[in-house]
PDB file of N, CA and C in Angstrom:
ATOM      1  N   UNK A   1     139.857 156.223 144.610  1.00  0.00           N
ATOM      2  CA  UNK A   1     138.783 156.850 145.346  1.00  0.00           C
ATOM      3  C   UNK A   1     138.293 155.880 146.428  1.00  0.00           C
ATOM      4  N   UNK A   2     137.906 156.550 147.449  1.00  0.00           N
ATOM      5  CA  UNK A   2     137.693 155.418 149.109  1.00  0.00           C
ATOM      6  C   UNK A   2     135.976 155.556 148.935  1.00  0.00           C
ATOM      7  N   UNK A   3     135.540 154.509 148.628  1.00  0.00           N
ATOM      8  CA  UNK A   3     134.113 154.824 149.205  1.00  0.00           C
ATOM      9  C   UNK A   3     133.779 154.891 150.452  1.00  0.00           C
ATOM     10  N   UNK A   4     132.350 155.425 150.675  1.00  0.00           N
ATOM     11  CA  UNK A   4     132.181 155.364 152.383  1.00  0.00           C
ATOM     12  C   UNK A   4     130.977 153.909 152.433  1.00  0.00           C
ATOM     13  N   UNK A   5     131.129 153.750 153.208  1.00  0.00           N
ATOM     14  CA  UNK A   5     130.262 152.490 153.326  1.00  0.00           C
ATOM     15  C   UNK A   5     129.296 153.104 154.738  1.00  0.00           C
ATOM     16  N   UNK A   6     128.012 153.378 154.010  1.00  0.00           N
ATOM     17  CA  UNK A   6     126.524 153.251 155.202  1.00  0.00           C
ATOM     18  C   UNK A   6     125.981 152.491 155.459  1.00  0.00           C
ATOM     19  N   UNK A   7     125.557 152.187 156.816  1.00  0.00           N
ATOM     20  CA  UNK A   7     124.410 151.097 157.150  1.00  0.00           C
ATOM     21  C   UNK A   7     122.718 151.682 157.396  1.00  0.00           C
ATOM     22  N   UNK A   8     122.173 151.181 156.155  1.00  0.00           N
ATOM     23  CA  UNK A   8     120.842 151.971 156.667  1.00  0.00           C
ATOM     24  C   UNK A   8     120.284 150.820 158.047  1.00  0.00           C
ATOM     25  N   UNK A   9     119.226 151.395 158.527  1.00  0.00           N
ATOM     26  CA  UNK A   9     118.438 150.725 159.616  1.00  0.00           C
ATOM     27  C   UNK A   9     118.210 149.313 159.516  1.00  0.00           C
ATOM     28  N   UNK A  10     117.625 148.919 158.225  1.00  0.00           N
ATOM     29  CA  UNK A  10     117.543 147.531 157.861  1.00  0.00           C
ATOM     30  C   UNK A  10     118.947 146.484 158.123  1.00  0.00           C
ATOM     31  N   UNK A  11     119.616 147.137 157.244  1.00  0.00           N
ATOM     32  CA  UNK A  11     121.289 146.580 157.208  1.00  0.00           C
ATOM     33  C   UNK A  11     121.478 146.365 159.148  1.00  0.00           C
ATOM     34  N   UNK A  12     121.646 147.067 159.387  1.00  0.00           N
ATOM     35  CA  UNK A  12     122.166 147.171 160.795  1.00  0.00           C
ATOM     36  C   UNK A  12     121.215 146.281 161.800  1.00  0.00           C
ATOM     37  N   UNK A  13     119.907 146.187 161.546  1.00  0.00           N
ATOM     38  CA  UNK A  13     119.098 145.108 162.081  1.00  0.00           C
ATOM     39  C   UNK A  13     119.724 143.774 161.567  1.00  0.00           C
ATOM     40  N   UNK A  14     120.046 143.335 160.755  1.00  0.00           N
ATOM     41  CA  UNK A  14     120.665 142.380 159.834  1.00  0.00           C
ATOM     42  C   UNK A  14     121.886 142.010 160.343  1.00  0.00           C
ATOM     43  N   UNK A  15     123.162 142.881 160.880  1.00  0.00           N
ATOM     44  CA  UNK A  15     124.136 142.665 161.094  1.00  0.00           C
ATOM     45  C   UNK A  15     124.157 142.254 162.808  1.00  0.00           C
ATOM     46  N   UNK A  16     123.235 142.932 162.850  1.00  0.00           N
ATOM     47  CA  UNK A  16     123.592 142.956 164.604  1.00  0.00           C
ATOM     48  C   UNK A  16     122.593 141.303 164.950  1.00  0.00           C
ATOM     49  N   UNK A  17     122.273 140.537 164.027  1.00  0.00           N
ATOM     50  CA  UNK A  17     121.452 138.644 164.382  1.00  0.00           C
ATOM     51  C   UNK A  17     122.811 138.142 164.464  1.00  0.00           C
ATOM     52  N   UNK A  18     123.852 138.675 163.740  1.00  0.00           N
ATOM     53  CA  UNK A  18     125.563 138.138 163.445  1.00  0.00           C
ATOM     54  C   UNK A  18     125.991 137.669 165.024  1.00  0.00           C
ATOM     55  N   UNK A  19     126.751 136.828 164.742  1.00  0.00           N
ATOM     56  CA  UNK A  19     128.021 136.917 166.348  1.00  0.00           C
ATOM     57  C   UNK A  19     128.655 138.257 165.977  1.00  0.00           C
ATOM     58  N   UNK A  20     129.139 138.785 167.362  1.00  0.00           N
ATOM     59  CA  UNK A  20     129.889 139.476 167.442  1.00  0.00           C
ATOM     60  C   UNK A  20     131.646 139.464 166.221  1.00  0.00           C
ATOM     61  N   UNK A  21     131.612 138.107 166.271  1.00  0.00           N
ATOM     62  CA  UNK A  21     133.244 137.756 165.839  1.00  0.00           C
ATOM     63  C   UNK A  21     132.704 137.886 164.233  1.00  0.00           C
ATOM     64  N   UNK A  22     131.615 137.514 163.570  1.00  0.00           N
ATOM     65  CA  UNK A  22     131.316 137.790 162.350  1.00  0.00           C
ATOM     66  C   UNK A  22     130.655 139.037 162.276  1.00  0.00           C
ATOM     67  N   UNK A  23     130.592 140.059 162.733  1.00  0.00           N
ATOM     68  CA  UNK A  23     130.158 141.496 162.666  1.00  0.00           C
ATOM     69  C   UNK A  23     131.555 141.872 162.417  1.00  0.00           C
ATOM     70  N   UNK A  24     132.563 141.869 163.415  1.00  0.00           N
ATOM     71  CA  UNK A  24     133.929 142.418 163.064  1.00  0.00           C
ATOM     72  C   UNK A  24     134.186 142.018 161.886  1.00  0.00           C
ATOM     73  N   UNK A  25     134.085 141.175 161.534  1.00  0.00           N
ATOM     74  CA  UNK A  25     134.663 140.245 160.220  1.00  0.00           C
ATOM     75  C   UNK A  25     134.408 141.214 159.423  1.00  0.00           C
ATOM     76  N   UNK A  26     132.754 140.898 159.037  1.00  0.00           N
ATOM     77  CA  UNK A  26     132.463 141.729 157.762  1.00  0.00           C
ATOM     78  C   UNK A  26     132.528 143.418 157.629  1.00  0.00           C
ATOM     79  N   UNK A  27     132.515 144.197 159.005  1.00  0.00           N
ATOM     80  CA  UNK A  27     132.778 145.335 159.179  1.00  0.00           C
ATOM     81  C   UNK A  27     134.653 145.213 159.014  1.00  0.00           C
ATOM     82  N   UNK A  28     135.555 145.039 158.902  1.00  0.00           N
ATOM     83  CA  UNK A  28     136.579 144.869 158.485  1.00  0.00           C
ATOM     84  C   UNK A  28     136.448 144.895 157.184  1.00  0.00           C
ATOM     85  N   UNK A  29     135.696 143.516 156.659  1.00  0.00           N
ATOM     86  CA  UNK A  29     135.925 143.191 154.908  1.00  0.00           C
ATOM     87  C   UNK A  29     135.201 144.376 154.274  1.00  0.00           C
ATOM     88  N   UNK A  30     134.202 145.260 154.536  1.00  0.00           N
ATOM     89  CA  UNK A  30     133.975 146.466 153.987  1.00  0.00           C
ATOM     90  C   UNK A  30     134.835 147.463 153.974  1.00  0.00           C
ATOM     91  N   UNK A  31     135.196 147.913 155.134  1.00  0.00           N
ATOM     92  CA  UNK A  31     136.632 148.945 155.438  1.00  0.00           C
ATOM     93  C   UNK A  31     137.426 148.472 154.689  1.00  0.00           C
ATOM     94  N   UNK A  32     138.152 147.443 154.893  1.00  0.00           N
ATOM     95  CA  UNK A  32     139.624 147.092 154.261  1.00  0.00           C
ATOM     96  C   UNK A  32     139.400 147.158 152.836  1.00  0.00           C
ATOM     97  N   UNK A  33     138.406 146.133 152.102  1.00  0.00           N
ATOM     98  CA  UNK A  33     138.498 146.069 150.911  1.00  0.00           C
ATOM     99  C   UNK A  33     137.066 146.620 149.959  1.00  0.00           C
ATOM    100  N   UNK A  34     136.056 146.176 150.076  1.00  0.00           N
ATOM    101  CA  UNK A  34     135.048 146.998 149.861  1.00  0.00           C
ATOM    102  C   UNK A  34     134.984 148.287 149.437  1.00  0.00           C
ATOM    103  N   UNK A  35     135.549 149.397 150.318  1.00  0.00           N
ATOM    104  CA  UNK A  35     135.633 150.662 150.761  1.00  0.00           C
ATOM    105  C   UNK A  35     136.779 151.236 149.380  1.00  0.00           C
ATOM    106  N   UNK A  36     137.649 150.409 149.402  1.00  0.00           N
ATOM    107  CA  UNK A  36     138.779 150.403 148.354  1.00  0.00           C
ATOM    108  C   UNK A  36     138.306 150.851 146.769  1.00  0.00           C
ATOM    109  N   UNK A  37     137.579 149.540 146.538  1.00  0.00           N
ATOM    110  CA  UNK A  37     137.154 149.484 145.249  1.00  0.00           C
ATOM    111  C   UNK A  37     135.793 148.040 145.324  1.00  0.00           C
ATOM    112  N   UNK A  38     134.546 148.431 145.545  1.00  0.00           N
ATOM    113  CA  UNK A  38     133.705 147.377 145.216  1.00  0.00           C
ATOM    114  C   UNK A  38     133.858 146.669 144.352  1.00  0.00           C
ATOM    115  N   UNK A  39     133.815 147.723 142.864  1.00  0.00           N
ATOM    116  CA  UNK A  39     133.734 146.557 141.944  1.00  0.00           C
ATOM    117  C   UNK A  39     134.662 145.499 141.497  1.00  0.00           C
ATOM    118  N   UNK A  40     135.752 145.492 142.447  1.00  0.00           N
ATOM    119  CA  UNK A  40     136.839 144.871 142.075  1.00  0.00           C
ATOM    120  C   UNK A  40     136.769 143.460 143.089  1.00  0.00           C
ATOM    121  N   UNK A  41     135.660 143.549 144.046  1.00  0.00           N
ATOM    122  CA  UNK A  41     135.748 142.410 145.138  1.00  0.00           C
ATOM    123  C   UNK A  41     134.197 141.988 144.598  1.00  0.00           C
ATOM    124  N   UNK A  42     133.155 142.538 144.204  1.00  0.00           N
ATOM    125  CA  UNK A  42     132.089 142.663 144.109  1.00  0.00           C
ATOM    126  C   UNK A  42     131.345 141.639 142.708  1.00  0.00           C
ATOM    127  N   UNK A  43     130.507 141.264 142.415  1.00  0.00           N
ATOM    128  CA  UNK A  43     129.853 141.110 141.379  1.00  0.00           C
ATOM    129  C   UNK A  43     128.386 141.702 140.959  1.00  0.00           C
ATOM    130  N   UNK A  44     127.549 142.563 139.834  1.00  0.00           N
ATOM    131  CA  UNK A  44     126.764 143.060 139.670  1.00  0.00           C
ATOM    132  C   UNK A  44     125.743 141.993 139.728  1.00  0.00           C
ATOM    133  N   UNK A  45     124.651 142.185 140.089  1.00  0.00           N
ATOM    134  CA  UNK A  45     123.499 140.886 140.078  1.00  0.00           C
ATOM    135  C   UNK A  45     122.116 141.428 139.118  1.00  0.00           C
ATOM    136  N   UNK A  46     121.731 139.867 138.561  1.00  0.00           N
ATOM    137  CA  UNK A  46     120.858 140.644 137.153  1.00  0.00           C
ATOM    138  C   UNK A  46     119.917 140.363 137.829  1.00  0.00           C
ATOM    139  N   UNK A  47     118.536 140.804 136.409  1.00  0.00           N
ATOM    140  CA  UNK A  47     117.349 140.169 136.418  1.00  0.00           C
ATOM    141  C   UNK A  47     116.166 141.391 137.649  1.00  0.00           C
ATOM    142  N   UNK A  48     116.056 140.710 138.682  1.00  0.00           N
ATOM    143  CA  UNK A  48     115.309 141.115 139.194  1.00  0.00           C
ATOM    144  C   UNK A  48     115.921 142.023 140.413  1.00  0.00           C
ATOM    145  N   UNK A  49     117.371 141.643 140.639  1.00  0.00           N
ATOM    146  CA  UNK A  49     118.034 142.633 141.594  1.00  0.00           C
ATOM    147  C   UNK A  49     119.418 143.334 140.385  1.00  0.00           C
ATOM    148  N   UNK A  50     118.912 143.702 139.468  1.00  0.00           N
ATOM    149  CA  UNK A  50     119.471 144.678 138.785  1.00  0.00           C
ATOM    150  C   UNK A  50     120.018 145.849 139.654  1.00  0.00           C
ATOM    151  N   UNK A  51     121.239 146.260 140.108  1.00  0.00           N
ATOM    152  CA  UNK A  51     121.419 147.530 140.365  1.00  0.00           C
ATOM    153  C   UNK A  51     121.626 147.099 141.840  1.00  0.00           C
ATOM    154  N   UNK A  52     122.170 146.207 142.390  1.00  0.00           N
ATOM    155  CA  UNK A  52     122.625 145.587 143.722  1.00  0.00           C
ATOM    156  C   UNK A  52     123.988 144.933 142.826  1.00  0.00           C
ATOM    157  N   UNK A  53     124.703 144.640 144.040  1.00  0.00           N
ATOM    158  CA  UNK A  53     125.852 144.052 143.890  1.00  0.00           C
ATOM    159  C   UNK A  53     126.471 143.047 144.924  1.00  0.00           C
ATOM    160  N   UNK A  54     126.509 141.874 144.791  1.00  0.00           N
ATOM    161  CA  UNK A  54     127.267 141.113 145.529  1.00  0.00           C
ATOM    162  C   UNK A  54     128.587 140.939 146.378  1.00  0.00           C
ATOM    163  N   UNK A  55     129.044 140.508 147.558  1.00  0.00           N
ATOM    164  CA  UNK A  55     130.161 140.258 148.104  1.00  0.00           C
ATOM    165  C   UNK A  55     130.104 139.506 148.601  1.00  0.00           C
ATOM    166  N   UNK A  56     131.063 138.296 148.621  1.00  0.00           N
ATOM    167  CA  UNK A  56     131.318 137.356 149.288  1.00  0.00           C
ATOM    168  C   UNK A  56     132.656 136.843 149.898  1.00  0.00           C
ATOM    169  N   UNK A  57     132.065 137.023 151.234  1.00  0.00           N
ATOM    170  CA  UNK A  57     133.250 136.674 152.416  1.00  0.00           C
ATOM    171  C   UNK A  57     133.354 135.381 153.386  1.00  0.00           C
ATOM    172  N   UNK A  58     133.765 134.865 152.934  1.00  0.00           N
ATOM    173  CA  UNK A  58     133.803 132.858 153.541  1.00  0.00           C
ATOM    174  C   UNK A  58     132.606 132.699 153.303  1.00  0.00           C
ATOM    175  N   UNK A  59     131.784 132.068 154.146  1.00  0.00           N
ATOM    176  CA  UNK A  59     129.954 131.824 153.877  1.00  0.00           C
ATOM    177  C   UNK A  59     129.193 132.043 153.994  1.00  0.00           C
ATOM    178  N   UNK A  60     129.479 133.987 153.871  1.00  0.00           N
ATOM    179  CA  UNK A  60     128.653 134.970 154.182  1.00  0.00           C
ATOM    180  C   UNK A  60     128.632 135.807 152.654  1.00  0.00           C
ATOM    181  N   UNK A  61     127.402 136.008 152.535  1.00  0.00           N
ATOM    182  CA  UNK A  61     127.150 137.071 151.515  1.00  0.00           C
ATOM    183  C   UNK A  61     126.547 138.725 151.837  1.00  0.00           C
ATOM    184  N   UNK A  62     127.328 139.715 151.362  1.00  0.00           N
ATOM    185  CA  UNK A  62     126.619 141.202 151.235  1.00  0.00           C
ATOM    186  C   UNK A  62     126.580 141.396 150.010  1.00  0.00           C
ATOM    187  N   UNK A  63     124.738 141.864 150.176  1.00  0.00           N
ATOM    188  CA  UNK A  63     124.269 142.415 148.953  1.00  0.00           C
ATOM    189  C   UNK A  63     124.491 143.668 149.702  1.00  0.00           C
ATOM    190  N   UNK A  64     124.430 144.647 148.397  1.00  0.00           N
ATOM    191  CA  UNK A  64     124.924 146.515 148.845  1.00  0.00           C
ATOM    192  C   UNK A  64     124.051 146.880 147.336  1.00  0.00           C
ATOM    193  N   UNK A  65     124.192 148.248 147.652  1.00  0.00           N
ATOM    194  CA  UNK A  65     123.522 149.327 146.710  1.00  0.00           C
ATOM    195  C   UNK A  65     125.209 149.982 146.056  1.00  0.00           C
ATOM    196  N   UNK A  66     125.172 150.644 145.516  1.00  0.00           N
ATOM    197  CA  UNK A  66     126.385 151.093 145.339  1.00  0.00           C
ATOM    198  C   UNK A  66     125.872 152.749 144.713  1.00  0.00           C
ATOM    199  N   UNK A  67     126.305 153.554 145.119  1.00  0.00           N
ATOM    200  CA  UNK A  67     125.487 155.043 144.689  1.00  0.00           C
ATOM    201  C   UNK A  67     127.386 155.653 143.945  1.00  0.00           C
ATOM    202  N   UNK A  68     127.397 156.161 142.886  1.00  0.00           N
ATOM    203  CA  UNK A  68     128.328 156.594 142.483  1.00  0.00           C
ATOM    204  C   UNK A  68     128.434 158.526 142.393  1.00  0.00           C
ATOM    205  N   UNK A  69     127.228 158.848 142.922  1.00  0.00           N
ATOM    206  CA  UNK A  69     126.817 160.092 142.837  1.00  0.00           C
ATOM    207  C   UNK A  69     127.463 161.226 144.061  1.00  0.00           C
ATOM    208  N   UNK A  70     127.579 162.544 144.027  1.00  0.00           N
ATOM    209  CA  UNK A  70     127.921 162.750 144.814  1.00  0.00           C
ATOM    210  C   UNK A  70     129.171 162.106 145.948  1.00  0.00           C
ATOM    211  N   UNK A  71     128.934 161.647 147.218  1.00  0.00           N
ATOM    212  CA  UNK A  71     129.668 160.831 147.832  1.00  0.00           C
ATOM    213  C   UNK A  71     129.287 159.596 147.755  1.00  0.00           C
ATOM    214  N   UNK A  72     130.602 158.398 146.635  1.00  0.00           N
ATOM    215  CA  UNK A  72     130.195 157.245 146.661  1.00  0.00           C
ATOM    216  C   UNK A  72     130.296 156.602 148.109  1.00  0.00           C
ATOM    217  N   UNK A  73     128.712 155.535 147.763  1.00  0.00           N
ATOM    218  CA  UNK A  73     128.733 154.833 149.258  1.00  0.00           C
ATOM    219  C   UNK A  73     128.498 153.490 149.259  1.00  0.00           C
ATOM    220  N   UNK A  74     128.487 152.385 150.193  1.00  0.00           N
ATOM    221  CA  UNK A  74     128.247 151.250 149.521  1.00  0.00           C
ATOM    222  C   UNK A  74     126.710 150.620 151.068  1.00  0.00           C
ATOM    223  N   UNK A  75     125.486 150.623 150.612  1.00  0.00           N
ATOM    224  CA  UNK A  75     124.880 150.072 151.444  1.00  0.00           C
ATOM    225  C   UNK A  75     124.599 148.766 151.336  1.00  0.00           C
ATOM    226  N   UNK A  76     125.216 148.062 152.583  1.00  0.00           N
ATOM    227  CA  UNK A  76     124.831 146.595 152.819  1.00  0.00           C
ATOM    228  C   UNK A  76     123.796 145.778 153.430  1.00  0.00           C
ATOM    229  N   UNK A  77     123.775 144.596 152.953  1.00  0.00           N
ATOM    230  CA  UNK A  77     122.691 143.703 153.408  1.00  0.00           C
ATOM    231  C   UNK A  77     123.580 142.309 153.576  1.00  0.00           C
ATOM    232  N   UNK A  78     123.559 142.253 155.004  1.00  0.00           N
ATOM    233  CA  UNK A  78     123.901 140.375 155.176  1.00  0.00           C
ATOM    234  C   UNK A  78     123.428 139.264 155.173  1.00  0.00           C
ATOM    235  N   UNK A  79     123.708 138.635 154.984  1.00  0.00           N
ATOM    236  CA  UNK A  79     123.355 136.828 155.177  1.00  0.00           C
ATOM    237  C   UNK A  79     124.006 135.958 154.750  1.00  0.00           C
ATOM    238  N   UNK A  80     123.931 134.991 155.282  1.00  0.00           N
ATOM    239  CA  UNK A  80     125.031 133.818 154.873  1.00  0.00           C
ATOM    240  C   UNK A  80     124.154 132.854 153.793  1.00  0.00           C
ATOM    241  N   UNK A  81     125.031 132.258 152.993  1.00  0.00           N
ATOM    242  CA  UNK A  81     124.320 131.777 152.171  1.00  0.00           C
ATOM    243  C   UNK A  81     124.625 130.043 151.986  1.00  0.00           C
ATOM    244  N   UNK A  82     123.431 130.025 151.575  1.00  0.00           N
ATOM    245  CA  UNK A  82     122.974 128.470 152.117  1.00  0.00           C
ATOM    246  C   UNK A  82     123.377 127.326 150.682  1.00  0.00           C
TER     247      UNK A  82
END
């Protein structure tokens, strides 16, 4: 199953502080693999972000939502991590 991957408003404020060359990047690493199968690139995160999920791409991190309902989708959040 292909998920679709959305950018809500926030996300997309977030992506677009990126260079250009790391926007492609991670808009690639969602399409290509993400999109595929999250939980297989992904890790679930506890505690207080219960119900988010991790990705990490060189020294950048996306947190996402992951909705399995209806049309699965994966919403992201960037930042690189320190």
């Amino acid at each position: 199953m292909v998920w679709q991957i959305e950018f809500d408003k926030a996300a997309m404020k977030e992506l677009s502080k990126a260079e250009p060359q790391i926007q492609r990047r991670m808009i690639a690493f969602l399409r290509d693999k993400v999109a595929q199968n999250p939980k297989a690139f992904g890790a679930p995160l506890q505690s207080n972000l219960s119900g988010l999920w991790k990705f990490r791409m060189g020294d950048y991190r996306i947190i996402a939502e992951l909705w399995e309902e209806k049309t699965s989708s994966v919403s992201p959040k960037v930042g690189q991590a320190f």
